[in-house]
C-alpha atoms as a PDB file:
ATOM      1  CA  UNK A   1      14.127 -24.164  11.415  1.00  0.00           C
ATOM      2  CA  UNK A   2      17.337 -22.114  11.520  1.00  0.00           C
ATOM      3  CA  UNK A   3      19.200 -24.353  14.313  1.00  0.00           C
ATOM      4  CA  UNK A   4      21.780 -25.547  11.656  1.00  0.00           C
ATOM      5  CA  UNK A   5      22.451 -22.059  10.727  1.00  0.00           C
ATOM      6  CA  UNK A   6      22.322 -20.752  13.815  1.00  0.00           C
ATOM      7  CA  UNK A   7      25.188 -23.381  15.334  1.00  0.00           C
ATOM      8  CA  UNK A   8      27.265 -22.507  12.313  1.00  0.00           C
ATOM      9  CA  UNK A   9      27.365 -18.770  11.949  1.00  0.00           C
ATOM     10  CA  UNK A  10      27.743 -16.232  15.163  1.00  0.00           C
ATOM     11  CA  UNK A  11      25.529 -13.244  13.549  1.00  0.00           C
ATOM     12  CA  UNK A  12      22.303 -15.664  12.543  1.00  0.00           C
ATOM     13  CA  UNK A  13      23.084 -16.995  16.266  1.00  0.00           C
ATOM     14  CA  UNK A  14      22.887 -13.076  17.281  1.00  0.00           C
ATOM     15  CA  UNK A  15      19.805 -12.693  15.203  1.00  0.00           C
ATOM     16  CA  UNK A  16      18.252 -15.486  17.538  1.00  0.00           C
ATOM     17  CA  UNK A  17      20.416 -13.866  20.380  1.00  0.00           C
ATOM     18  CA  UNK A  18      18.065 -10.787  20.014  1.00  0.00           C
ATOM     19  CA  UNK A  19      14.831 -12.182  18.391  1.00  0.00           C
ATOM     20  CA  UNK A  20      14.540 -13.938  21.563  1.00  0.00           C
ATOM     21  CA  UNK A  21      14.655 -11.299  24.115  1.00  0.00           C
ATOM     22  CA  UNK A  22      11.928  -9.158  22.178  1.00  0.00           C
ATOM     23  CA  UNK A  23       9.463 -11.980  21.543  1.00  0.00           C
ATOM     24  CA  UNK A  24       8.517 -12.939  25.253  1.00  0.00           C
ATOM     25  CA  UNK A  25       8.150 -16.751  24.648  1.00  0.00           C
ATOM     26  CA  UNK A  26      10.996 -18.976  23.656  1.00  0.00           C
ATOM     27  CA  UNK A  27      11.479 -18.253  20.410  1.00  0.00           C
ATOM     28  CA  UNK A  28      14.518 -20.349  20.018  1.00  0.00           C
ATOM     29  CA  UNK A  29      13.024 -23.222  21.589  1.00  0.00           C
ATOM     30  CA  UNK A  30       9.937 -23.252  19.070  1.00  0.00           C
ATOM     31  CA  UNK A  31      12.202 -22.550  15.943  1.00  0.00           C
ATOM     32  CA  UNK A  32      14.516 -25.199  16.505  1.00  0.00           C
ATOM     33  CA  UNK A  33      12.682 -27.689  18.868  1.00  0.00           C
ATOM     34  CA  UNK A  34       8.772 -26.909  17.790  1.00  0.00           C
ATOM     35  CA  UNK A  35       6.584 -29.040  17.488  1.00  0.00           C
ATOM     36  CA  UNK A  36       5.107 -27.951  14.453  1.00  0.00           C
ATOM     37  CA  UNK A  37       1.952 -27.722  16.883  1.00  0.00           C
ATOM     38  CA  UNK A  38       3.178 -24.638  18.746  1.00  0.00           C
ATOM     39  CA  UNK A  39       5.063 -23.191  15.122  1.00  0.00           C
ATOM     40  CA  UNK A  40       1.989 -23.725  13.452  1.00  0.00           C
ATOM     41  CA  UNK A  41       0.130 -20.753  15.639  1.00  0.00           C
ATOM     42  CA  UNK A  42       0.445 -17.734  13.955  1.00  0.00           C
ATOM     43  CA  UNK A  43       1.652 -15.699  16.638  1.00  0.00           C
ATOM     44  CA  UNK A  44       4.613 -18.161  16.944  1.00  0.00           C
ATOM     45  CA  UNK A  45       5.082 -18.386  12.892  1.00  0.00           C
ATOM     46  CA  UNK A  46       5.270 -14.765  12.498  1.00  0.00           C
ATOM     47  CA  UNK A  47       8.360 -14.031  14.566  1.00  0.00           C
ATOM     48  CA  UNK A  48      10.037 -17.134  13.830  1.00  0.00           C
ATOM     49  CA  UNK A  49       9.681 -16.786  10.356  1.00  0.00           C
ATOM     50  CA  UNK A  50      11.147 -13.177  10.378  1.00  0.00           C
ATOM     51  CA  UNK A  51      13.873 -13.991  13.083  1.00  0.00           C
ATOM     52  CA  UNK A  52      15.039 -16.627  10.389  1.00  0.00           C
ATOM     53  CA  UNK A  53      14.627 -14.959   7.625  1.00  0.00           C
ATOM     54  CA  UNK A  54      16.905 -12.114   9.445  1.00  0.00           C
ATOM     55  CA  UNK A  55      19.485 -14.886  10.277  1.00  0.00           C
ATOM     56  CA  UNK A  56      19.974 -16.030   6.950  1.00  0.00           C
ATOM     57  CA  UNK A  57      20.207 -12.234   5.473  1.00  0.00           C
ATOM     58  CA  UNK A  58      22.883 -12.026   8.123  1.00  0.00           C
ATOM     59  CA  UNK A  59      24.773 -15.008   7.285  1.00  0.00           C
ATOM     60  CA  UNK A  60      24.904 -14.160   3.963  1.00  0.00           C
ATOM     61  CA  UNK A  61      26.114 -10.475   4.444  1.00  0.00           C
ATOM     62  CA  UNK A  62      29.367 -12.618   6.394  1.00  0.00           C
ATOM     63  CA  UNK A  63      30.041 -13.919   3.227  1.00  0.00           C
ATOM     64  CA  UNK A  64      29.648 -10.862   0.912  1.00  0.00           C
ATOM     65  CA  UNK A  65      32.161  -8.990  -0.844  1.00  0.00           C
ATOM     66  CA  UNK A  66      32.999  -5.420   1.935  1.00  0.00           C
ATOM     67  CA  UNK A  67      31.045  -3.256  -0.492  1.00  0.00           C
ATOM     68  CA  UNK A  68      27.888  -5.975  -0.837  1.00  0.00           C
ATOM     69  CA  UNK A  69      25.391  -4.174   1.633  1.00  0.00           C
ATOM     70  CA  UNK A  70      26.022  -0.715  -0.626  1.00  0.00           C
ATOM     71  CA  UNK A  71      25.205  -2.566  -3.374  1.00  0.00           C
ATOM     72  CA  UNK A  72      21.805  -4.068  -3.147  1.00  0.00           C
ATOM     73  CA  UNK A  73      19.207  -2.770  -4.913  1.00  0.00           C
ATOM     74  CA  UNK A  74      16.082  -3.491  -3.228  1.00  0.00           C
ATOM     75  CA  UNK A  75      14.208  -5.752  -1.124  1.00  0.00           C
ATOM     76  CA  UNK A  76      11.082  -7.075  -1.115  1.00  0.00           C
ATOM     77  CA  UNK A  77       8.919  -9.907   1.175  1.00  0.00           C
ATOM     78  CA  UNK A  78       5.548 -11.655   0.322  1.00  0.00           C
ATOM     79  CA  UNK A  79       2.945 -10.724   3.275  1.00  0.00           C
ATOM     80  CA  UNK A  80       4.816 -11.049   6.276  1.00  0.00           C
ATOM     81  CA  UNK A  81       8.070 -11.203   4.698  1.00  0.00           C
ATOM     82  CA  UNK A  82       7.757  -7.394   4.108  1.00  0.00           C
ATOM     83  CA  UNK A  83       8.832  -7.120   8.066  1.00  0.00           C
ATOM     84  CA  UNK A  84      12.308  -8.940   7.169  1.00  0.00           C
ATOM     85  CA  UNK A  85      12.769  -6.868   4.072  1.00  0.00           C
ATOM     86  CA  UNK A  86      12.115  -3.425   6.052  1.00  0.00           C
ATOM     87  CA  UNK A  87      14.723  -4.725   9.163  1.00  0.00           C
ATOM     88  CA  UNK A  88      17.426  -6.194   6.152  1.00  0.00           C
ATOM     89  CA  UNK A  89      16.734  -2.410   4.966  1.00  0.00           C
ATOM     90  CA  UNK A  90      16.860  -0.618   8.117  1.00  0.00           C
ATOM     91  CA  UNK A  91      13.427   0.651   8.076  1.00  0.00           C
ATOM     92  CA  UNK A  92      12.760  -1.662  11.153  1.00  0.00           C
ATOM     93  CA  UNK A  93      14.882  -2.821  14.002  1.00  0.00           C
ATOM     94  CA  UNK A  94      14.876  -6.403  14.624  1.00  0.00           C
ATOM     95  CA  UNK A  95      13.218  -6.170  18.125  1.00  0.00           C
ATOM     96  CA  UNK A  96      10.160  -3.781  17.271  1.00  0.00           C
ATOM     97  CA  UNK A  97       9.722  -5.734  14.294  1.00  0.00           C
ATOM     98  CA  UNK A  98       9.619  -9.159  16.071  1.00  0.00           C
ATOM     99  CA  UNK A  99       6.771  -7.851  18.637  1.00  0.00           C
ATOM    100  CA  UNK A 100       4.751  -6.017  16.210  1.00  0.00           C
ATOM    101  CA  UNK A 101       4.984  -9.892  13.940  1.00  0.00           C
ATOM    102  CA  UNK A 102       4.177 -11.408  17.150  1.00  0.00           C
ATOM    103  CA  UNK A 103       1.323  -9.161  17.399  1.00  0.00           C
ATOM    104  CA  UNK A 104      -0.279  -9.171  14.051  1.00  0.00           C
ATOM    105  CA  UNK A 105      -0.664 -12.500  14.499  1.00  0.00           C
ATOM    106  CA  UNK A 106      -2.529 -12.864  17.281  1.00  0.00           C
ATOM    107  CA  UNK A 107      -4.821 -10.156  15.421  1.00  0.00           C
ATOM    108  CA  UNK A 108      -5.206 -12.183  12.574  1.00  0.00           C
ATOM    109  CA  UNK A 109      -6.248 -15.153  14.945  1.00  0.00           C
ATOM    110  CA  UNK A 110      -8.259 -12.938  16.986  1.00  0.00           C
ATOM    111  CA  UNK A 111     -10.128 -11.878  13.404  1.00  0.00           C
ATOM    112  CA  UNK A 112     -11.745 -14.687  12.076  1.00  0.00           C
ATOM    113  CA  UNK A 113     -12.977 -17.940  14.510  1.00  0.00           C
ATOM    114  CA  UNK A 114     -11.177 -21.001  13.898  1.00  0.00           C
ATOM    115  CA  UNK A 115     -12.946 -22.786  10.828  1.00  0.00           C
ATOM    116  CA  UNK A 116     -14.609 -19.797   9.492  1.00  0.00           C
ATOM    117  CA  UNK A 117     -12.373 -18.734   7.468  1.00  0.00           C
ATOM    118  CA  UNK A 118     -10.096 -20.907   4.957  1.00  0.00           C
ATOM    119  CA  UNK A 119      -7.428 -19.993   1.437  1.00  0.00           C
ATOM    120  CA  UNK A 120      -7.020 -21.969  -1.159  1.00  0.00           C
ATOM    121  CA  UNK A 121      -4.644 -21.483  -4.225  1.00  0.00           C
ATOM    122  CA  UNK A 122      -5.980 -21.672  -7.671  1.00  0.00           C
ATOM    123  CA  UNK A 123      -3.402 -23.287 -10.295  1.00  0.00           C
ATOM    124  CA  UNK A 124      -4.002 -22.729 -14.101  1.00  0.00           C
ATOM    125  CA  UNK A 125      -6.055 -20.165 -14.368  1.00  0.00           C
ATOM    126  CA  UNK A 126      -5.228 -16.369 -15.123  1.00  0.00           C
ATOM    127  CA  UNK A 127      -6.428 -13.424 -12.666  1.00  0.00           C
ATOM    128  CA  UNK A 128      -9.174 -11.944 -14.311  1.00  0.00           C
ATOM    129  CA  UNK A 129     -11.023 -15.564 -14.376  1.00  0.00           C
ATOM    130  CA  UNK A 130      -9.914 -15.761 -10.668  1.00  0.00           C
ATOM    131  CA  UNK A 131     -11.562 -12.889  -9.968  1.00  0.00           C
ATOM    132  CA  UNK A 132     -15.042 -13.557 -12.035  1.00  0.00           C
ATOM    133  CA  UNK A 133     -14.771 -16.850 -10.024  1.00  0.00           C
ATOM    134  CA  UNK A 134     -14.770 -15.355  -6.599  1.00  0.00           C
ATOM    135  CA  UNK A 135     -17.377 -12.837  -7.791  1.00  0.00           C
ATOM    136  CA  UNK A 136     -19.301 -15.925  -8.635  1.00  0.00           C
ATOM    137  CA  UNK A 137     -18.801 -18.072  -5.880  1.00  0.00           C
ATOM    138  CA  UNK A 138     -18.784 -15.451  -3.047  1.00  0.00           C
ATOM    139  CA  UNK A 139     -23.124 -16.039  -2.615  1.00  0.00           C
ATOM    140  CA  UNK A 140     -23.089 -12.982  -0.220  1.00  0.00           C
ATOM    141  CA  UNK A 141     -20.265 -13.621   1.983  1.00  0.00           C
ATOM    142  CA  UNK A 142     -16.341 -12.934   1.375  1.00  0.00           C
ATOM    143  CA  UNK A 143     -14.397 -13.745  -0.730  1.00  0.00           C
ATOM    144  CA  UNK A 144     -11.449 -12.442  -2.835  1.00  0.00           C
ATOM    145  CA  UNK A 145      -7.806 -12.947  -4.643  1.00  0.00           C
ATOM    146  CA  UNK A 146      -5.164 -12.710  -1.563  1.00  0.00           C
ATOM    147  CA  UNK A 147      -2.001 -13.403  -3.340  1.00  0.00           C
ATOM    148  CA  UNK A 148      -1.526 -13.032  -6.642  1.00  0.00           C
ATOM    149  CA  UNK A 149       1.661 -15.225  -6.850  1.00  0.00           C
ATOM    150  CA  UNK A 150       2.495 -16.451 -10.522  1.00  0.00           C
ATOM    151  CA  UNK A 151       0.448 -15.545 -14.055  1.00  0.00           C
ATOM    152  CA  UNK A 152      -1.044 -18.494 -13.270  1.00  0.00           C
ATOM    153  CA  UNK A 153      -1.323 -19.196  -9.601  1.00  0.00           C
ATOM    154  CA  UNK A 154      -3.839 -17.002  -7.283  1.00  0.00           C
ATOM    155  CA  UNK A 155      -4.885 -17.263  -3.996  1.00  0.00           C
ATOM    156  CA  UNK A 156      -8.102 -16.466  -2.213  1.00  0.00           C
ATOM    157  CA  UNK A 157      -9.084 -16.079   0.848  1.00  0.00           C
ATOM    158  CA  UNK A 158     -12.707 -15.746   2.522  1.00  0.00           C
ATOM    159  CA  UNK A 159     -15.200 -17.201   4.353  1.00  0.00           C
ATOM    160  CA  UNK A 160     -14.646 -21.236   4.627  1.00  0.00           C
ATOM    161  CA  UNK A 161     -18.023 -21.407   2.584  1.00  0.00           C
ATOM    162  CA  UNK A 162     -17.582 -18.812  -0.053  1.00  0.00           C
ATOM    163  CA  UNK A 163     -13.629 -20.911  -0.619  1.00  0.00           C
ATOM    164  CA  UNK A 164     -15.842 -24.347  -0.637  1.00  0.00           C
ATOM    165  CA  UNK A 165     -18.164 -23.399  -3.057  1.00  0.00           C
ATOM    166  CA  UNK A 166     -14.873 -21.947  -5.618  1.00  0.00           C
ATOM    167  CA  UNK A 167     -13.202 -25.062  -5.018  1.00  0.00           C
ATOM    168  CA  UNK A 168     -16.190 -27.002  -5.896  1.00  0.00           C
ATOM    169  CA  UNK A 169     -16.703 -24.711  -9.079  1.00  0.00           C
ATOM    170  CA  UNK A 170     -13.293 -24.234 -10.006  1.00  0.00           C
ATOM    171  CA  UNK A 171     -12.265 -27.061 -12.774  1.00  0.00           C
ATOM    172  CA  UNK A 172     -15.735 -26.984 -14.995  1.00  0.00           C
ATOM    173  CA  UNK A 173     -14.519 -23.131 -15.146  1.00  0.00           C
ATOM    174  CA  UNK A 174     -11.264 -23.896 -16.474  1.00  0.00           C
ATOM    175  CA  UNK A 175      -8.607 -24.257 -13.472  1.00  0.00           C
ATOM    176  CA  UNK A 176      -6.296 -27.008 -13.615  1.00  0.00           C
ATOM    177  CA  UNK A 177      -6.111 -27.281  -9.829  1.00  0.00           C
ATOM    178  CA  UNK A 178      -7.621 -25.781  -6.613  1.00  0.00           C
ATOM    179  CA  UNK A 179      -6.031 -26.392  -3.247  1.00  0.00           C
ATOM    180  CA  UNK A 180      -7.317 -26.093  -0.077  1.00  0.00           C
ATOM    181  CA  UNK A 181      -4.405 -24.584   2.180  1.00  0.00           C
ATOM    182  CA  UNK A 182      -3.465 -25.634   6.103  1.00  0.00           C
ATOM    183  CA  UNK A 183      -3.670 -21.684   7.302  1.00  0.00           C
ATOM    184  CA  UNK A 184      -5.084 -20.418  10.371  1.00  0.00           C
ATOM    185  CA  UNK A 185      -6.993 -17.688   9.245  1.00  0.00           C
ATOM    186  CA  UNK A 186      -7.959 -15.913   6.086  1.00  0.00           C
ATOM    187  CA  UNK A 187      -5.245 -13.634   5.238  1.00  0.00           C
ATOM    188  CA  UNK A 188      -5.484 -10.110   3.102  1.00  0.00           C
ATOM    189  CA  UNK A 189      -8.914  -9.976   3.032  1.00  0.00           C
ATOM    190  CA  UNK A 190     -11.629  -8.207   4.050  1.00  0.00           C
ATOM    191  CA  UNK A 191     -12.276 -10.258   7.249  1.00  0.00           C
ATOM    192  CA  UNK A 192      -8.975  -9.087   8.276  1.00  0.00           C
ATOM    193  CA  UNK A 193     -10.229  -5.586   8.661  1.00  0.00           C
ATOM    194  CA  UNK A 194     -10.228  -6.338  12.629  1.00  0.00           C
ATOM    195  CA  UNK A 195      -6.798  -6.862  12.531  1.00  0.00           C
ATOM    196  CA  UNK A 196      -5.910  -4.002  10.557  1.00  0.00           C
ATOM    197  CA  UNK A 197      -7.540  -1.783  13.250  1.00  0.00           C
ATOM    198  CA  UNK A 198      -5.345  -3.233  15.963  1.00  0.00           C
ATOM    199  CA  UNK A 199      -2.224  -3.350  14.093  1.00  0.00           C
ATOM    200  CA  UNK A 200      -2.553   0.283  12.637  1.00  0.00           C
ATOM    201  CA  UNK A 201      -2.665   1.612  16.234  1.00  0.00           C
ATOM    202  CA  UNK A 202       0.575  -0.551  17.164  1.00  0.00           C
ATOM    203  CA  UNK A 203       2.275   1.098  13.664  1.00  0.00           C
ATOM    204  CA  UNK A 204       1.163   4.425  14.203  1.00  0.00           C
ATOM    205  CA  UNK A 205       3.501   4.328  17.221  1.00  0.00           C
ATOM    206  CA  UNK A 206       6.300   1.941  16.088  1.00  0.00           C
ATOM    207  CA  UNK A 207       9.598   3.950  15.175  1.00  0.00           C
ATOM    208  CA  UNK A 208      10.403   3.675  11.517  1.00  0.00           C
ATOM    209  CA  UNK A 209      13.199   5.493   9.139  1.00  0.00           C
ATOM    210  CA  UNK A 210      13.699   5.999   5.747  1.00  0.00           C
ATOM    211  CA  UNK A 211      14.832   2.673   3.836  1.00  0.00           C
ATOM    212  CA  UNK A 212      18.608   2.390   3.033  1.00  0.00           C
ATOM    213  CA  UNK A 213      17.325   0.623   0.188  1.00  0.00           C
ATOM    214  CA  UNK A 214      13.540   0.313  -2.126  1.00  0.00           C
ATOM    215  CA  UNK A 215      11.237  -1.883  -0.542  1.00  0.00           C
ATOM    216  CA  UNK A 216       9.396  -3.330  -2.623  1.00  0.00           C
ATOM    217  CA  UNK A 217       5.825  -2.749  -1.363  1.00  0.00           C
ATOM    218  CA  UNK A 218       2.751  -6.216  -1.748  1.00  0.00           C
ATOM    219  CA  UNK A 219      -0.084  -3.250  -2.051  1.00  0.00           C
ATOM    220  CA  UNK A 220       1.633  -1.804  -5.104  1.00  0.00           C
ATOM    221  CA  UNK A 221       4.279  -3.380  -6.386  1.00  0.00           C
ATOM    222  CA  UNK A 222       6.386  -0.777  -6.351  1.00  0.00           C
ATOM    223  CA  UNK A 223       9.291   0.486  -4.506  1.00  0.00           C
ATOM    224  CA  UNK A 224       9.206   3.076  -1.612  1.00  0.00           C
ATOM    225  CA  UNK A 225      11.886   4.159   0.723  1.00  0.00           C
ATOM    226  CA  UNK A 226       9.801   6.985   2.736  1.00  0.00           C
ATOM    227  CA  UNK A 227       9.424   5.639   6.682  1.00  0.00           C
ATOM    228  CA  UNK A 228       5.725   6.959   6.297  1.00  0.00           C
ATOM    229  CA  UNK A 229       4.620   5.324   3.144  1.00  0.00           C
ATOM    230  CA  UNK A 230       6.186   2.376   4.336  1.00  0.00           C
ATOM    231  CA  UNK A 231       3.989   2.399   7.306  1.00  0.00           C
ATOM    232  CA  UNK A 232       0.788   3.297   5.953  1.00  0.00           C
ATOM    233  CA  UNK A 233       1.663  -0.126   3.472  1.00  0.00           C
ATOM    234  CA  UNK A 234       2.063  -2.316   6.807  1.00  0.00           C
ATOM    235  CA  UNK A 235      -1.618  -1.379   7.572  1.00  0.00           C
ATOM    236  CA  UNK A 236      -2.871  -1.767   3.863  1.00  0.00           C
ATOM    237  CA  UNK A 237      -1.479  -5.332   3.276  1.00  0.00           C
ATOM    238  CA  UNK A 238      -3.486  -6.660   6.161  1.00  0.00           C
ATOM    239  CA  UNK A 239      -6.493  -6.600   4.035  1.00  0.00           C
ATOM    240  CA  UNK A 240      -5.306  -5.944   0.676  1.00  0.00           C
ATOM    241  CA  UNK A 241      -3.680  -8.695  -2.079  1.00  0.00           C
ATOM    242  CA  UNK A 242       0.000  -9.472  -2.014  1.00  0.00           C
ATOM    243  CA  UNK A 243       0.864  -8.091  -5.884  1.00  0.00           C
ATOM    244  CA  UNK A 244       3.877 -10.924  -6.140  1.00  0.00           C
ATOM    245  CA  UNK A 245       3.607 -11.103  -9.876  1.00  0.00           C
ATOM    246  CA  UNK A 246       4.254  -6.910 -10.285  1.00  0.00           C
ATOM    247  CA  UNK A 247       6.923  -6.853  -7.408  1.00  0.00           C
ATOM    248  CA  UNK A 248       9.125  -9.438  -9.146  1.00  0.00           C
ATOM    249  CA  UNK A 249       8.856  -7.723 -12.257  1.00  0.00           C
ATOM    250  CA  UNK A 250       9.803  -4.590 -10.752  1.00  0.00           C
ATOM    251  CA  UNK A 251      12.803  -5.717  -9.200  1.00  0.00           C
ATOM    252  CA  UNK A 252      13.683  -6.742 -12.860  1.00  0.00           C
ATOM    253  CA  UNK A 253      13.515  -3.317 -13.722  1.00  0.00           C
ATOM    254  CA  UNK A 254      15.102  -1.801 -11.015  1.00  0.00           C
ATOM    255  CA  UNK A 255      17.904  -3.628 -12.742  1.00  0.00           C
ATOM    256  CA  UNK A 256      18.612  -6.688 -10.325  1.00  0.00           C
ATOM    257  CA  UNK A 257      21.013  -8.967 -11.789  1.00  0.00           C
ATOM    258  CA  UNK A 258      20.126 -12.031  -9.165  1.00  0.00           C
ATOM    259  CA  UNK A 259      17.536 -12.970  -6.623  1.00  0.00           C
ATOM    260  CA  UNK A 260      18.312 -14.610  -2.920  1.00  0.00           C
ATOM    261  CA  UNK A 261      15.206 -16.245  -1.125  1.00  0.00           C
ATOM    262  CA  UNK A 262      16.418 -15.897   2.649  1.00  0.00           C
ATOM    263  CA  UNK A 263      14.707 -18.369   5.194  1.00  0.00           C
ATOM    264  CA  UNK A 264      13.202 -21.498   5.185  1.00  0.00           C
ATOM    265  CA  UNK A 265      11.626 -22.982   2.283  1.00  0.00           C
ATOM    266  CA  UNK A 266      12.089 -22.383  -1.960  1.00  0.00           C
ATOM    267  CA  UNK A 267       8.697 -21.359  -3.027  1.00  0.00           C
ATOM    268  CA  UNK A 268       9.584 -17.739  -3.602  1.00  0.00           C
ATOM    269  CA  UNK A 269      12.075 -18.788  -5.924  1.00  0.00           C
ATOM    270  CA  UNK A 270       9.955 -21.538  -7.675  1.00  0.00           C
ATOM    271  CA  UNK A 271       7.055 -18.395  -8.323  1.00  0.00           C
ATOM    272  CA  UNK A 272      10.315 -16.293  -9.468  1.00  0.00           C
ATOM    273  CA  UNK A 273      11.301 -18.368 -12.086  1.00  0.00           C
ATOM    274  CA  UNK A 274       7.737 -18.404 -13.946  1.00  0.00           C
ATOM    275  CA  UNK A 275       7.461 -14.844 -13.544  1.00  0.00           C
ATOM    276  CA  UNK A 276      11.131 -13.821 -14.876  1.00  0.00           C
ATOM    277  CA  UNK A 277      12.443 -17.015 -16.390  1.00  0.00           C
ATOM    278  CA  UNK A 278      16.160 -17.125 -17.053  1.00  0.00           C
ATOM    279  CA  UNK A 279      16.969 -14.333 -13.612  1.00  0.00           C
ATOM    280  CA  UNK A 280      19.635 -16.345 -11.473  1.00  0.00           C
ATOM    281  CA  UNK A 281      18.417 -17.569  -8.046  1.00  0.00           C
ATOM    282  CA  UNK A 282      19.836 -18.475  -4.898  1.00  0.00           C
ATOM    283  CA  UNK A 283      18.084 -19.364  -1.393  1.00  0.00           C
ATOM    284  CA  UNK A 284      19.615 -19.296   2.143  1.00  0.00           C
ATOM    285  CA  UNK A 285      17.731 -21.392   4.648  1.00  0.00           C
ATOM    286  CA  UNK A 286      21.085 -23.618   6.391  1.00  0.00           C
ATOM    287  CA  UNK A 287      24.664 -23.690   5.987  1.00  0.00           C
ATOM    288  CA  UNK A 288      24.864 -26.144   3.205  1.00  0.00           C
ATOM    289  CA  UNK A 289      22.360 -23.709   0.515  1.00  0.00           C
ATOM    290  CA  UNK A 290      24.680 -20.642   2.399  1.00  0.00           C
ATOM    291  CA  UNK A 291      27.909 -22.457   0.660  1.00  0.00           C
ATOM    292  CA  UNK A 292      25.709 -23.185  -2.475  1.00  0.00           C
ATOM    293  CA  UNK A 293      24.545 -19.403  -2.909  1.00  0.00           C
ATOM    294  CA  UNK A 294      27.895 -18.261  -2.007  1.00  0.00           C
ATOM    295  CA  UNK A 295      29.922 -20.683  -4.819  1.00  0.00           C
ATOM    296  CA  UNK A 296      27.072 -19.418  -7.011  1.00  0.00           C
ATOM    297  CA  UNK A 297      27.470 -15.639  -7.044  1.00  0.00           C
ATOM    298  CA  UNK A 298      31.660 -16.428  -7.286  1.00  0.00           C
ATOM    299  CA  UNK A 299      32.136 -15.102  -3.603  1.00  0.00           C
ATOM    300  CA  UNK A 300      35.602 -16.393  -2.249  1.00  0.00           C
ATOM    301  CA  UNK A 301      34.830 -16.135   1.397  1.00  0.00           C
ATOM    302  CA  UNK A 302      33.114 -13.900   4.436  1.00  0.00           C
ATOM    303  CA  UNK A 303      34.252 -10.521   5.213  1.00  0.00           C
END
């Protein structure tokens, strides 16, 4: 992922430039070579995923309108993406917040044994039965929403057992769908809470300023620009749901007049559109969707 983008535009190649240096592996090599073996590991997806995500943000800024940067209202990521939207708002530099990523992953891995833990996404049914689902299916061990993505789409997380037995009792409750998801641990739950020990020591001694921008925050769903709220958030999310649903609709409030998904992949803006149909969308992941977004918002060229 990113290569194409990378080849095309000098500041995503910068991005990599730099994301590189801080990671200590090849970064590069996994992002555009893989194989999806290696960018499957957590500690590897985390900083790639940012590093792109960073690139595209950067690629797109070369194409904005002088004032664009001034201009944008907030930002927000879901669960790891909150790194990206704290560097795009200058919360973060791109170096501290590609070793912390790198980091919190291995955590994460560290948390839960292999095949222990396991998320799956429940389609077609609304929160509250999601929850009296998990309450019912949990049996003693964990088990809990993780990220509440659409009205209708949740995701839990928990002990492979506690996730088995939901699945199994998910459709004769009234869920159209369950899905058992390819992750390598059970993220924002409470099996996380080793991680979230680690990580807080790391973030009590990362540097961090004031956003230029709101972030828009997964514990709340709210914006914050305070360096120290947006801290104590990094720590929260570890273990705590990713409140999609209520950071989308804040960002309509805040009065944003269109969304960009930046790095690789469209599901963002496929949960955006069920949660504020009719707000325009563009994604960044290559050069091609770069032109795309950029004939889209009526931009006549970089700056």
């Amino acid at each position: 992922m990113g290569r194409a983008l990378s080849d095309a535009d000098p500041r995503a190649r910068s991005v990599f430039e730099r994301a590189d240096r801080a990671a200590g592996f090849d970064l590069r090599r996994a992002c555009f070579e893989g194989p999806e073996e290696t960018l499957r590991l957590t500690a590897v997806t985390q900083p790639a995923i940012l590093a792109t995500s960073i690139a595209c943000f950067e690629a797109l800024a070369a194409q904005a309108p002088p004032a664009w940067r001034g201009e944008i209202v907030c930002a927000a990521g879901h669960s790891l993406g909150e790194y990206s939207a704290l560097v795009a708002a200058g919360a973060l530099d791109l170096e501290d917040a590609v070793r912390t990523v790198r980091r919190r992953g291995e955590y994460m891995q560290d948390a839960v044994p292999v095949g222990q833990g396991a998320m799956a996404a429940v389609l077609g049914m609304a929160l509250p039965d999601v929850e009296a689902l998990c309450r019912e299916a949990a049996g003693g061990d964990v088990l809990s929403p993780a990220n509440l993505n659409a009205p209708d789409q949740t995701v839990v997380a928990g002990t492979a057992a506690a996730v088995g037995r939901l699945a199994g009792l998910a459709r004769e409750r009234g869920a159209k769908r369950t899905v058992i998801l390819p992750v390598s641990a059970p993220f924002h739950c409470a099996l996380m809470a080793p991680a979230q020990a680690r990580l807080a020591k790391d973030l009590e001694a990362l540097p961090m300023r004031d956003a230029r921008f709101p972030v828009i925050l997964n514990v709340t769903g709210r914006p914050e620009t305070r360096a120290e709220a947006l801290r104590r958030a990094l720590v929260e999310q570890v273990t705590r749901p990713v409140r999609w649903v209520e950071s989308v609709i804040h960002m309509k409030e805040l009065g944003v007049e269109w969304l960009a998904e930046l790095g690789p992949g469209r599901v963002l803006s496929g949960l955006a559109k069920r949660i504020v149909p009719g707000l325009p969308l563009v994604n960044v992941e290559d050069p091609a969707s770069l032109a795309n977004a950029r004939q889209a918002l009526g931009w006549s060229g970089g700056t």
